[in-house]
PDB file of N, CA and C in Angstrom:
ATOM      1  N   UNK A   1      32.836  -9.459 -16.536  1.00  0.00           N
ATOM      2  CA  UNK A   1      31.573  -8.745 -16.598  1.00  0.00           C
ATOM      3  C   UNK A   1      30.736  -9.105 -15.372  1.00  0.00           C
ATOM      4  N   UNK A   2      30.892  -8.491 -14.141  1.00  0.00           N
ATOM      5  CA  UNK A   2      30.406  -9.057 -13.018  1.00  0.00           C
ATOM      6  C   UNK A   2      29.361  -8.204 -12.664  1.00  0.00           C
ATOM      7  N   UNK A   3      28.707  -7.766 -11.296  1.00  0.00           N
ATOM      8  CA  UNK A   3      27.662  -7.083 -11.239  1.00  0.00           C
ATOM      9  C   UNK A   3      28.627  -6.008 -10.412  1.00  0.00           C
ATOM     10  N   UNK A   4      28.061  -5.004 -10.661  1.00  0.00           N
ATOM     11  CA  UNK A   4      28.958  -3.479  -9.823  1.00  0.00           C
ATOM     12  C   UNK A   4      28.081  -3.200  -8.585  1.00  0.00           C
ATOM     13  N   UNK A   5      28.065  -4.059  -7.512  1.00  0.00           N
ATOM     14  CA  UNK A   5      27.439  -4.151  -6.360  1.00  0.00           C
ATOM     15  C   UNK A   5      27.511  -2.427  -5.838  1.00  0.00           C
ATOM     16  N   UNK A   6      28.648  -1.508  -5.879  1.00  0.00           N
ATOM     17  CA  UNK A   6      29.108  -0.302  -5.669  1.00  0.00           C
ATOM     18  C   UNK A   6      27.913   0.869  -6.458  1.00  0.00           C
ATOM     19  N   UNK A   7      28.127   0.480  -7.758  1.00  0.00           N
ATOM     20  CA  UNK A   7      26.904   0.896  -8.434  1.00  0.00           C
ATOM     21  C   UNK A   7      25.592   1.161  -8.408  1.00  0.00           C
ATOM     22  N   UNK A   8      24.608  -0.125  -7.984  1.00  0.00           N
ATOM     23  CA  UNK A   8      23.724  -0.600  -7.622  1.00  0.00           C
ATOM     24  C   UNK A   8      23.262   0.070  -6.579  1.00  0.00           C
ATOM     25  N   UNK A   9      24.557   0.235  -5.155  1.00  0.00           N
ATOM     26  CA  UNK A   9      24.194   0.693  -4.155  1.00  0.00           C
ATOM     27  C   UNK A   9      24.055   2.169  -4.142  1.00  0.00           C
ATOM     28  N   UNK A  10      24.753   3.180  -4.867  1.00  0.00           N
ATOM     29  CA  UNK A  10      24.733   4.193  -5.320  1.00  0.00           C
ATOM     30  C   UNK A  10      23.623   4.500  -5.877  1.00  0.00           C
ATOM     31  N   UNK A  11      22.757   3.956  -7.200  1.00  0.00           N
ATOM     32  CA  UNK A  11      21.996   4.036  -7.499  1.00  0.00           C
ATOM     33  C   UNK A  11      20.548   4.136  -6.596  1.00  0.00           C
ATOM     34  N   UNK A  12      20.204   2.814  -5.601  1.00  0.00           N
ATOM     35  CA  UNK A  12      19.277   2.880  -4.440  1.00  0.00           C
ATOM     36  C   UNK A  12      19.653   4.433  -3.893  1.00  0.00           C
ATOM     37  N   UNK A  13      21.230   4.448  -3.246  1.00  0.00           N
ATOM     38  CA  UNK A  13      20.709   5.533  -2.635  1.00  0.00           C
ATOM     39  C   UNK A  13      20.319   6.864  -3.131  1.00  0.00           C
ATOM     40  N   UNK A  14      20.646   7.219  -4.291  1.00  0.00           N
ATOM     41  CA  UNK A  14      20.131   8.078  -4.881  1.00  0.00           C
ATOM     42  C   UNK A  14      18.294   8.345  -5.078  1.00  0.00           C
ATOM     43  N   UNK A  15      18.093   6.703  -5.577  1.00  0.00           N
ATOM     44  CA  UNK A  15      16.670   7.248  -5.611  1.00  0.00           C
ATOM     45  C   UNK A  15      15.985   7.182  -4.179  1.00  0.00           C
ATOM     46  N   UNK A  16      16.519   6.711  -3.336  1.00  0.00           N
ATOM     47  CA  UNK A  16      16.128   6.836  -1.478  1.00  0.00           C
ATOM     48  C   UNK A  16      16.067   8.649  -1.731  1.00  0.00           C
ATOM     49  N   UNK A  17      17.056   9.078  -2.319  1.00  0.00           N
ATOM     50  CA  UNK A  17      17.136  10.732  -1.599  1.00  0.00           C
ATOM     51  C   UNK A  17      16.345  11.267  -2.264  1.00  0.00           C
ATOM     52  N   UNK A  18      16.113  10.681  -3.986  1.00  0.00           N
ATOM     53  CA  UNK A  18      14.858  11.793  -4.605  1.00  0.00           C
ATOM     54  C   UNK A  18      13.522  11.371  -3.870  1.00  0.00           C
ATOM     55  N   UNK A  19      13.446  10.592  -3.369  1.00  0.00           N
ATOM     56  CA  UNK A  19      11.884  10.119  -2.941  1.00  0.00           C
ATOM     57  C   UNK A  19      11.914   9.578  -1.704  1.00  0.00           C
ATOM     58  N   UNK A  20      12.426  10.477  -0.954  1.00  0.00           N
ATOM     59  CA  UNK A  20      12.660   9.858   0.651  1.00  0.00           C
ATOM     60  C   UNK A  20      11.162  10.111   1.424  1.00  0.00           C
ATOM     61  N   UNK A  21      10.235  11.146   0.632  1.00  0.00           N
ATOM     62  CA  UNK A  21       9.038  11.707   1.366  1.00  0.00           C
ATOM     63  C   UNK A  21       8.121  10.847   1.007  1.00  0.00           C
ATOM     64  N   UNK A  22       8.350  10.078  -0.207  1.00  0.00           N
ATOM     65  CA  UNK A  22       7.545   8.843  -0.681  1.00  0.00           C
ATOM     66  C   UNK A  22       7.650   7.663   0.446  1.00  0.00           C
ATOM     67  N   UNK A  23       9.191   7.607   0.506  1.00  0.00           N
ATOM     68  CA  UNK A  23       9.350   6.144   1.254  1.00  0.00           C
ATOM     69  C   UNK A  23       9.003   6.165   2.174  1.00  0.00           C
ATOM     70  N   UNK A  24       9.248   7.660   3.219  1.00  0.00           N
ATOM     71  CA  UNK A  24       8.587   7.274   4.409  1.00  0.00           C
ATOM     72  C   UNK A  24       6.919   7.055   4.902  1.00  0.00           C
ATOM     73  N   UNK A  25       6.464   7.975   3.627  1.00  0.00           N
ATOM     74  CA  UNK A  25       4.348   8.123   3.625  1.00  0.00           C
ATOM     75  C   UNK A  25       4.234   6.457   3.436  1.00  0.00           C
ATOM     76  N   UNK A  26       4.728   5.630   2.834  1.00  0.00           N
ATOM     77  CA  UNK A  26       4.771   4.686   2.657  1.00  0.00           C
ATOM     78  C   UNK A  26       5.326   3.303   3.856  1.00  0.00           C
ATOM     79  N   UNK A  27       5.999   4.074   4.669  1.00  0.00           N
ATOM     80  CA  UNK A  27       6.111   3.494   5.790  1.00  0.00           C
ATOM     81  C   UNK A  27       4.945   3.168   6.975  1.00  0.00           C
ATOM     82  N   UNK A  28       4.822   4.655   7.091  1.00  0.00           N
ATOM     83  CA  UNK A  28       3.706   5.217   7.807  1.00  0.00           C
ATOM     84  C   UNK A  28       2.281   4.180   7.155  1.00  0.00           C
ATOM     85  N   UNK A  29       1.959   3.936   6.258  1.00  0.00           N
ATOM     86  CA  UNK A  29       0.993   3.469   5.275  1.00  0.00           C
ATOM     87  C   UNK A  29       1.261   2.065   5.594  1.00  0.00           C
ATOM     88  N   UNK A  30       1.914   1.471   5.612  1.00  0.00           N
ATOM     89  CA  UNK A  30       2.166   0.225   5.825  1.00  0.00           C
ATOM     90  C   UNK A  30       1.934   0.027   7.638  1.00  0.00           C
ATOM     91  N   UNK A  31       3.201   1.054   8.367  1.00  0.00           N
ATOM     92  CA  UNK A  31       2.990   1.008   9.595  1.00  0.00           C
ATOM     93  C   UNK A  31       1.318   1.049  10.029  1.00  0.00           C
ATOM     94  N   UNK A  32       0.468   1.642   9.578  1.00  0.00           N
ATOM     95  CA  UNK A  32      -0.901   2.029  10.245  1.00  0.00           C
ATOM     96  C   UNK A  32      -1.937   0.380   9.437  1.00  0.00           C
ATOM     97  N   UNK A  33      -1.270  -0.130   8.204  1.00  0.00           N
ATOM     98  CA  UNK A  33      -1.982  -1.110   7.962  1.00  0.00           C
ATOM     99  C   UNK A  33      -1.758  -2.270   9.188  1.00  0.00           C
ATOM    100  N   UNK A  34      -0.660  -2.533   9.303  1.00  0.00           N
ATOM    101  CA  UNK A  34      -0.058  -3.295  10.317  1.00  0.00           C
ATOM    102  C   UNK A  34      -0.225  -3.745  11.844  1.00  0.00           C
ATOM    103  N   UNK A  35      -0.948  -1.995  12.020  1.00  0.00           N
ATOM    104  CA  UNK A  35      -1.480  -2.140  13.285  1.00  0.00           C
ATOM    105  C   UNK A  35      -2.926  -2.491  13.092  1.00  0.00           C
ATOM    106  N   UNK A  36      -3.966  -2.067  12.008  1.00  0.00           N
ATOM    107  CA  UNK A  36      -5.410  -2.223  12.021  1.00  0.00           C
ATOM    108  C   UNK A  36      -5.388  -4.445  12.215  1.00  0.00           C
ATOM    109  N   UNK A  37      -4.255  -4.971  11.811  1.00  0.00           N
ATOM    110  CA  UNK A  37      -4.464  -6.138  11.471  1.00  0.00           C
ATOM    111  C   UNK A  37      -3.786  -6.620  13.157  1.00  0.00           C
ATOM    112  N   UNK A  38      -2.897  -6.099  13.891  1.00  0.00           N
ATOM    113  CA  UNK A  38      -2.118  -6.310  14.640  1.00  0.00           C
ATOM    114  C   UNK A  38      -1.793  -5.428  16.112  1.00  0.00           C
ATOM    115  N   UNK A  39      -3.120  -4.505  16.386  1.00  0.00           N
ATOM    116  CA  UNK A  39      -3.189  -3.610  17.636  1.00  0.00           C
ATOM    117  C   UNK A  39      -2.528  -3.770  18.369  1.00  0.00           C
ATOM    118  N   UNK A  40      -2.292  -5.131  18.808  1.00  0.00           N
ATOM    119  CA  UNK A  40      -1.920  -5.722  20.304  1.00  0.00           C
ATOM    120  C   UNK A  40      -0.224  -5.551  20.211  1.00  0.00           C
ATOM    121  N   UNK A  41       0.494  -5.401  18.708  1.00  0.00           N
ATOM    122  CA  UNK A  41       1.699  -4.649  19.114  1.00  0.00           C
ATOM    123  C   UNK A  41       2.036  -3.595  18.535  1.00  0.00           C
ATOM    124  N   UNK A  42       1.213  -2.889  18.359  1.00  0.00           N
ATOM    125  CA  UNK A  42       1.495  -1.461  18.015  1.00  0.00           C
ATOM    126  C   UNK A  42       2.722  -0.889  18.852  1.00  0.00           C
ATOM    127  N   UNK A  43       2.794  -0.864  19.731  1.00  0.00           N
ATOM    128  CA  UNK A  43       4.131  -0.795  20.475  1.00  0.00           C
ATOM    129  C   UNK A  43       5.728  -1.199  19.298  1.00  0.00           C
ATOM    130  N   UNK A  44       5.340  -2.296  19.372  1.00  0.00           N
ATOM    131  CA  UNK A  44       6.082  -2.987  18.432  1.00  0.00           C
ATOM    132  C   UNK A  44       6.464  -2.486  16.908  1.00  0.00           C
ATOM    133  N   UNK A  45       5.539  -2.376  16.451  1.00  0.00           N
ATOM    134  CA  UNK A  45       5.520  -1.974  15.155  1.00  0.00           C
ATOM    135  C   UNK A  45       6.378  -0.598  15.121  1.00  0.00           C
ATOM    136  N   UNK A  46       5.244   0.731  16.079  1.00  0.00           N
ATOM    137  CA  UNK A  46       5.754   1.734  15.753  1.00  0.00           C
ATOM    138  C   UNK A  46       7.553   1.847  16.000  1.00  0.00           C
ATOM    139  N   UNK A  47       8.083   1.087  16.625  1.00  0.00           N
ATOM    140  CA  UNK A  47       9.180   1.109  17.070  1.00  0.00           C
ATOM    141  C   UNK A  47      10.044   0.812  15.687  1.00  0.00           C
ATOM    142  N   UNK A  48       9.666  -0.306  15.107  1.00  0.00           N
ATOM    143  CA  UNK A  48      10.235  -0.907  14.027  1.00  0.00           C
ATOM    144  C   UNK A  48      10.090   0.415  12.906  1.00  0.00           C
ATOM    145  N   UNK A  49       8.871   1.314  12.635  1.00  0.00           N
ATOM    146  CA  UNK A  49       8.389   1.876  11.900  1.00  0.00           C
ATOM    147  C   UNK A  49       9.608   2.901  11.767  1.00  0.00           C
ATOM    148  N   UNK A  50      10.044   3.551  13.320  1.00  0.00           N
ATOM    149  CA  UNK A  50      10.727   4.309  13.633  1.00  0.00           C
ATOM    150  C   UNK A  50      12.282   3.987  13.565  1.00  0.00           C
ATOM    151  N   UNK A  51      12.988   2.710  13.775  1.00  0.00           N
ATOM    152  CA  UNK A  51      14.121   2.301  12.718  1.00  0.00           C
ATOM    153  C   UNK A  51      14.345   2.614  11.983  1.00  0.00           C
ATOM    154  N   UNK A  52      13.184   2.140  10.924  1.00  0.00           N
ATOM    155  CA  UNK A  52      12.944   2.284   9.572  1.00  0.00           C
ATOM    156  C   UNK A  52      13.939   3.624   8.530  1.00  0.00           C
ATOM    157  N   UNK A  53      12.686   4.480   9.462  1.00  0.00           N
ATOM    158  CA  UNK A  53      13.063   5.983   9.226  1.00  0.00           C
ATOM    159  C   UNK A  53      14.515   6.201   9.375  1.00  0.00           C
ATOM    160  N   UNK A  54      14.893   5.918  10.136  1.00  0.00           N
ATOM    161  CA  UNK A  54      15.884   6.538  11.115  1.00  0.00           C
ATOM    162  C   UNK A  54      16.898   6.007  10.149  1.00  0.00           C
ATOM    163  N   UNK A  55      17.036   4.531   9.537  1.00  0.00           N
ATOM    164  CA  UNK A  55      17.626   4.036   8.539  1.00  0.00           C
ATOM    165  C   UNK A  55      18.012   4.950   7.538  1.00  0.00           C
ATOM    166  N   UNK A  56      16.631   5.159   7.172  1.00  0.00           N
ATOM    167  CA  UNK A  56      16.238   5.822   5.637  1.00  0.00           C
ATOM    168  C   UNK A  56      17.041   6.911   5.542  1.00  0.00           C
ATOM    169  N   UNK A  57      16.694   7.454   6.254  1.00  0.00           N
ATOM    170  CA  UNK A  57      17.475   9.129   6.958  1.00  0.00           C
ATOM    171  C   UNK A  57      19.186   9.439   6.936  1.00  0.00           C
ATOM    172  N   UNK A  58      19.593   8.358   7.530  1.00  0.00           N
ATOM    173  CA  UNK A  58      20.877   7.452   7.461  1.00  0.00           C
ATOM    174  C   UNK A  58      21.711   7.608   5.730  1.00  0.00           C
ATOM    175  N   UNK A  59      20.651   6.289   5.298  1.00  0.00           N
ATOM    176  CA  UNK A  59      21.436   6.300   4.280  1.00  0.00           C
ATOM    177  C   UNK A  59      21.274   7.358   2.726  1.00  0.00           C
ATOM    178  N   UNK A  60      19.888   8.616   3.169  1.00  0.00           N
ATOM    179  CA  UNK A  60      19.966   9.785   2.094  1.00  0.00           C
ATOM    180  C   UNK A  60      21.529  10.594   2.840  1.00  0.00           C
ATOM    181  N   UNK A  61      21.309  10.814   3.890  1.00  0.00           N
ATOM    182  CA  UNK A  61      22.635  11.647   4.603  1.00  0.00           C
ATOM    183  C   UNK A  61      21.715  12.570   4.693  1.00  0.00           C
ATOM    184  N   UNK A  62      19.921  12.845   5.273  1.00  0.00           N
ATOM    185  CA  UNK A  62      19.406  13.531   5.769  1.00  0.00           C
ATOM    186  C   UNK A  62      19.517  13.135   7.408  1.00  0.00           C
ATOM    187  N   UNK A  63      19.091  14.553   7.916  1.00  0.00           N
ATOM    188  CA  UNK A  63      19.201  14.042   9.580  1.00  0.00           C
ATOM    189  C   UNK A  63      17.768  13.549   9.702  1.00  0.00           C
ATOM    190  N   UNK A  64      17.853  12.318  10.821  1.00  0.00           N
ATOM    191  CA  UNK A  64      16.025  11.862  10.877  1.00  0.00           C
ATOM    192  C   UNK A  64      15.698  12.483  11.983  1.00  0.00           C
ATOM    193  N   UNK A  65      15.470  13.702  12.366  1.00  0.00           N
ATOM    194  CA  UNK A  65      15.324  14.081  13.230  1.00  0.00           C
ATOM    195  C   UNK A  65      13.734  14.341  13.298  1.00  0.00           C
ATOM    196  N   UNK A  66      12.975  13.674  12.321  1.00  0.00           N
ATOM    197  CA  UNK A  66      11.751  14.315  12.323  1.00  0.00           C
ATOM    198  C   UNK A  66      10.757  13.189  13.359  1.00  0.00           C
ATOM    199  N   UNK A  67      11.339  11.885  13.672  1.00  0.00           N
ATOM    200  CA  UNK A  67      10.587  10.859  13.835  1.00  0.00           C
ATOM    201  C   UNK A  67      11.093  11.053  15.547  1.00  0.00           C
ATOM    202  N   UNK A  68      11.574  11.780  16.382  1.00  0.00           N
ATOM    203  CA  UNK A  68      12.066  11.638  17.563  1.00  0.00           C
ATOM    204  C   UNK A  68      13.279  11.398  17.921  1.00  0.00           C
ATOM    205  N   UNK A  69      13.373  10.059  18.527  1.00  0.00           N
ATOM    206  CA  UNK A  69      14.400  10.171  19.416  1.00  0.00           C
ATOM    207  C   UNK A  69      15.736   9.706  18.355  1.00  0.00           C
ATOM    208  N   UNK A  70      16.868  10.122  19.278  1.00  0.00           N
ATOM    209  CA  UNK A  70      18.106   9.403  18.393  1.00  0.00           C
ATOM    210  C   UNK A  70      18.711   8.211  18.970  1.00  0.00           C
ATOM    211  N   UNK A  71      17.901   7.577  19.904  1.00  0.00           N
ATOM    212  CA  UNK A  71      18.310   6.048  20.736  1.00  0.00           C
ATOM    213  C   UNK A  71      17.850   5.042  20.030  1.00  0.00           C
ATOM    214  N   UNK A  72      17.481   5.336  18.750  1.00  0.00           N
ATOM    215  CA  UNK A  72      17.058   3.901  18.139  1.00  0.00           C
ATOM    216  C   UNK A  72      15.400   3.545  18.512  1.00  0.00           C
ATOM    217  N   UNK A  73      14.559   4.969  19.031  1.00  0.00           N
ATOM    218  CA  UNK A  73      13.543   4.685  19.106  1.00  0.00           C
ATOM    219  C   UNK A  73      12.957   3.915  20.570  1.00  0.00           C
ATOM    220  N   UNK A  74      13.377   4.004  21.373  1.00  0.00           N
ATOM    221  CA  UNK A  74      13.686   3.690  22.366  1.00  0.00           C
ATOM    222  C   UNK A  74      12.407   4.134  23.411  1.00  0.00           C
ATOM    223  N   UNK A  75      11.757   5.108  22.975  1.00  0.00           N
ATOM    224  CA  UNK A  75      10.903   6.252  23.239  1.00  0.00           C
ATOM    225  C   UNK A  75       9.326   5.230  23.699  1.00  0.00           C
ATOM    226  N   UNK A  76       9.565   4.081  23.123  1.00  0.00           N
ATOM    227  CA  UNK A  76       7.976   3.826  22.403  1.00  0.00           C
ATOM    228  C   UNK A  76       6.858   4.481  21.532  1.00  0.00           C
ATOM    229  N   UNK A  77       6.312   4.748  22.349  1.00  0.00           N
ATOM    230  CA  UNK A  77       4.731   5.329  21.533  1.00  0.00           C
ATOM    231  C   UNK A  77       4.924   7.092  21.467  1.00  0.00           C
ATOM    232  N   UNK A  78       5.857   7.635  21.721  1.00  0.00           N
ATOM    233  CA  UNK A  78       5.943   8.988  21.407  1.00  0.00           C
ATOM    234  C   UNK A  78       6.048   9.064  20.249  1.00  0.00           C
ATOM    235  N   UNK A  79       5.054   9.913  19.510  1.00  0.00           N
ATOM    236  CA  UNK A  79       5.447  10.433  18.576  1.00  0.00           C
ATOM    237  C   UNK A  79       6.255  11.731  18.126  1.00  0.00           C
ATOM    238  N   UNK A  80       7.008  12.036  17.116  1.00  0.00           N
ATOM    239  CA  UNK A  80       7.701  13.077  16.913  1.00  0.00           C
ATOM    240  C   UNK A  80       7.010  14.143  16.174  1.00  0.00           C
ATOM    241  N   UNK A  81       7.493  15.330  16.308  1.00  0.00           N
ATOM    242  CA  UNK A  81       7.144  16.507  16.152  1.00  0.00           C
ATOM    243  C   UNK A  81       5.756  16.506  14.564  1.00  0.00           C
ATOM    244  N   UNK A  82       6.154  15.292  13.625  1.00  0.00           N
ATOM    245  CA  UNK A  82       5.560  15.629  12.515  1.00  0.00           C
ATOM    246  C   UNK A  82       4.419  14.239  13.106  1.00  0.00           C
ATOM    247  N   UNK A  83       4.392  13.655  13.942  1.00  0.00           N
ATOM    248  CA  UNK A  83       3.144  12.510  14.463  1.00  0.00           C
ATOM    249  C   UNK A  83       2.619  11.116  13.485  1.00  0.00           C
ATOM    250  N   UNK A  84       2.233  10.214  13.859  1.00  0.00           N
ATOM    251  CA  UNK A  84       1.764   9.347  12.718  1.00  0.00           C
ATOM    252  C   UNK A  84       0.756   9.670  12.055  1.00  0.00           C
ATOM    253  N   UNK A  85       0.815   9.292  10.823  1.00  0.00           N
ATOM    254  CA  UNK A  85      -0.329   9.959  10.011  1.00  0.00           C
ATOM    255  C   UNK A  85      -1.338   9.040   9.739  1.00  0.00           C
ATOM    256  N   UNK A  86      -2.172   9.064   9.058  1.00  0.00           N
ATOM    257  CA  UNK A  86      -3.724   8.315   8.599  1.00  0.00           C
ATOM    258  C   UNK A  86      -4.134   8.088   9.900  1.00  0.00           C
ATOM    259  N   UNK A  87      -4.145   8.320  10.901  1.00  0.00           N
ATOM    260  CA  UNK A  87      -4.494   8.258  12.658  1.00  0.00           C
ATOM    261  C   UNK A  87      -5.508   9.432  13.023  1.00  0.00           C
TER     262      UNK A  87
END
């Protein structure tokens, strides 16, 4: 009776795909708290922010094409077509 690690992971990604528009407003939400506390690397952050996504995107098997680039974010401070929000 062990744990079904296979399962588990199935399960996450499922609810990643019903609520992928959650996870990312929630990124963004975090990303913009992050910087009010931490300006000086906003650079930084948004980059990480933009991983994130790009992750997320990844593992629904949506394309992340909404956040920019496909180099891993590479871009810096550009934002993509849909922009950072609460800004």
């Amino acid at each position: 009776m062990g744990i079904n690690f296979d399962d588990i992971k199935k399960k996450a990604q499922d609810a990643l795909s019903k609520n992928s528009g959650k996870v990312e407003q929630g990124l963004d939400k975090a990303s913009g708290f992050a910087k009010s506390k931490f300006g000086d690397k906003a650079d930084k952050i948004d980059n990480v922010t933009q991983k994130a996504k790009d992750t997320l995107h990844k593992q629904t098997g949506e394309q992340g094409d909404q956040g920019g680039d496909q180099d891993g974010g590479q871009g810096g401070q550009r934002p993509g077509p849909s922009g950072p929000t609460g800004q």
